[in-house]
Protein backbone atom coordinates (compact mmCIF):
# COMPACT_ATOMS: atom_id res chain seq x y z
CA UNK A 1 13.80 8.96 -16.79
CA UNK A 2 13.16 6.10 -13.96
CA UNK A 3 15.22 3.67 -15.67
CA UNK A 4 18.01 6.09 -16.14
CA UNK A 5 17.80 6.89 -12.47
CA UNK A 6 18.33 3.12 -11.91
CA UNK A 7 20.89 3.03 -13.76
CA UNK A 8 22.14 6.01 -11.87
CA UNK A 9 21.93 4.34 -9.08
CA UNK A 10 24.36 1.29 -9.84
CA UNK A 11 21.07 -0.97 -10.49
CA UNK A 12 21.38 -0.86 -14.72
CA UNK A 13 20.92 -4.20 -14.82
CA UNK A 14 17.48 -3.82 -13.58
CA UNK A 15 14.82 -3.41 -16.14
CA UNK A 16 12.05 -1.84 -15.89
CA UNK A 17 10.15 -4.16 -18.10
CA UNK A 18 11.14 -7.28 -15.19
CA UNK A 19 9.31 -4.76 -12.57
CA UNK A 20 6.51 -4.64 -14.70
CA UNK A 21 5.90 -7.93 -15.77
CA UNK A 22 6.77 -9.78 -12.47
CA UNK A 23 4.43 -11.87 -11.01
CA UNK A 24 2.78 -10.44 -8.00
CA UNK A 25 1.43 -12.93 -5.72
CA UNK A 26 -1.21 -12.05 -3.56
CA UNK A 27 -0.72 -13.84 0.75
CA UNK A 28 -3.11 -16.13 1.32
CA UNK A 29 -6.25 -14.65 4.37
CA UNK A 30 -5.60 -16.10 7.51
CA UNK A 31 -8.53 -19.25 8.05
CA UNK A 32 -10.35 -16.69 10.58
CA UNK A 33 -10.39 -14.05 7.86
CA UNK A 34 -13.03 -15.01 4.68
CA UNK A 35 -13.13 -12.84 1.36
CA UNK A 36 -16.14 -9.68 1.70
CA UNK A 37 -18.91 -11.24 -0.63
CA UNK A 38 -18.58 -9.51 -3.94
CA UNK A 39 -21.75 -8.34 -5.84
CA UNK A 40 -22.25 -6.63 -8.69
CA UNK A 41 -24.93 -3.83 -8.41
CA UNK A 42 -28.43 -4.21 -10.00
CA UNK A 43 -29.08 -1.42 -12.80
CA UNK A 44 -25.55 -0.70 -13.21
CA UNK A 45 -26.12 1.13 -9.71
CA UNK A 46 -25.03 0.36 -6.55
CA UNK A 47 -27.62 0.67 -3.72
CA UNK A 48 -27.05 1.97 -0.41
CA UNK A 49 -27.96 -1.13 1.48
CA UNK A 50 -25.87 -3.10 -0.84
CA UNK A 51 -22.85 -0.12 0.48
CA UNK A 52 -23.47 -0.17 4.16
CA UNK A 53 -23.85 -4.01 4.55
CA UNK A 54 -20.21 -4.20 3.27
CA UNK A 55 -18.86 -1.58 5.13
CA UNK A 56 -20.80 -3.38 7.97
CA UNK A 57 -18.64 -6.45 7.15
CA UNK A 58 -15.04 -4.78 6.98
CA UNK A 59 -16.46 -3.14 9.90
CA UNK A 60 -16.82 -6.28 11.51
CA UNK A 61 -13.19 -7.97 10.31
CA UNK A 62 -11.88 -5.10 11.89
CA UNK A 63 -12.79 -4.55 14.80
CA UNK A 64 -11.76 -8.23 14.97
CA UNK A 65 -8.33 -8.20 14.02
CA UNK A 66 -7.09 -4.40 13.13
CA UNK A 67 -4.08 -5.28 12.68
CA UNK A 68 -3.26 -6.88 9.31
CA UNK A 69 0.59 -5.85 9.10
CA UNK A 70 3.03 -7.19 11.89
CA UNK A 71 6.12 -5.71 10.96
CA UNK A 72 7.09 -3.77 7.70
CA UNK A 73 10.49 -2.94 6.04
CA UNK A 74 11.10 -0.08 3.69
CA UNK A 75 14.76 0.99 1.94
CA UNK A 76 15.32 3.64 -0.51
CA UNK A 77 18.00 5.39 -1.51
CA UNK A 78 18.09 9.27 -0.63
CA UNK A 79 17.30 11.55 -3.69
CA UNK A 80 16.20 8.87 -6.05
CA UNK A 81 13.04 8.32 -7.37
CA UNK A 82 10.73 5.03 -5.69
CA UNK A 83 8.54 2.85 -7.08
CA UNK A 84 5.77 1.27 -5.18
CA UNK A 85 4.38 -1.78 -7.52
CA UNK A 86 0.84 -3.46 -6.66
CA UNK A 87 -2.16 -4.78 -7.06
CA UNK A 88 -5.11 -2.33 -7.14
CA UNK A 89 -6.21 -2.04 -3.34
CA UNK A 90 -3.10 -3.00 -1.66
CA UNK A 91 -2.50 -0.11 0.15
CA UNK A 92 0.26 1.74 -1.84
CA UNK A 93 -1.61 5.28 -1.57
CA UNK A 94 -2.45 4.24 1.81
CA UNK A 95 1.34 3.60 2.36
CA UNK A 96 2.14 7.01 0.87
CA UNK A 97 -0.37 9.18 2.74
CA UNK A 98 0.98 7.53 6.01
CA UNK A 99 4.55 8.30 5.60
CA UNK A 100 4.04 11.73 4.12
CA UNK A 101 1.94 12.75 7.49
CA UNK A 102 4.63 11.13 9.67
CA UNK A 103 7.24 13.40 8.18
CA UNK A 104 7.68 17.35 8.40
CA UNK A 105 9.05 18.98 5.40
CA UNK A 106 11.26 22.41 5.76
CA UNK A 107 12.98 23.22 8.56
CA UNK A 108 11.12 20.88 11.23
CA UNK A 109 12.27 18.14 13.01
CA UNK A 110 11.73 15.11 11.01
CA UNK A 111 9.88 12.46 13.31
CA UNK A 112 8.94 8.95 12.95
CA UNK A 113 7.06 7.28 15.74
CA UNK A 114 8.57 8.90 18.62
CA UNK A 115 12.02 8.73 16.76
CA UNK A 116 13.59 12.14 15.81
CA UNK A 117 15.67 11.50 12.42
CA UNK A 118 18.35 14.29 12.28
């Protein structure tokens, strides 16, 4: 169904096996930014210490620097399906969530950071 909505969409010559398989390459942390320690849990269980001394950390990074996105583009065509492609932990759902609150669906006003989309 996607890939006949792509081709729908004057984009046949997209596959959805390219999407798939293409290499996604991951930006490289900023030299003030270091990777949370990763651990794997004793027992098979993760302790709470073990859970709050990493949220401590994020915590940390933060309040540091919140802002880890300067500017951010997104196109899609009206009335065709989207796919968001990632790594695990990226932030699509994250992405999703956030635009689905910014919007009102039915009869509302349709509003986007102070910008009313008619």
């Amino acid at each position: 169904m996607l890939l006949n909505a792509l081709k729908w969409a004057g984009t046949g010559d997209l596959r959805i096996e390219e999407v798939v398989k293409e290499e996604i390459r991951l930006p490289k942390l900023p030299s003030n930014i270091r990777e949370l320690p990763r651990t794997k849990p004793k027992n098979g269980k993760v302790s709470r210490e073990t859970v709050l001394g990493l949220v401590a950390e994020m915590k940390r990074h933060l309040d540091h620097d919140p802002f880890l996105v300067e500017a951010f583009v997104l196109s899609m065509i009206a009335g065709l399906p989207t796919l968001l492609v990632g790594p695990h932990g990226s932030g699509k759902t994250t992405l999703v969530k956030t635009l689905a609150s910014a919007f009102y669906i039915g009869k509302r006003r349709i509003r986007f950071k102070h910008v009313t989309v008619k």
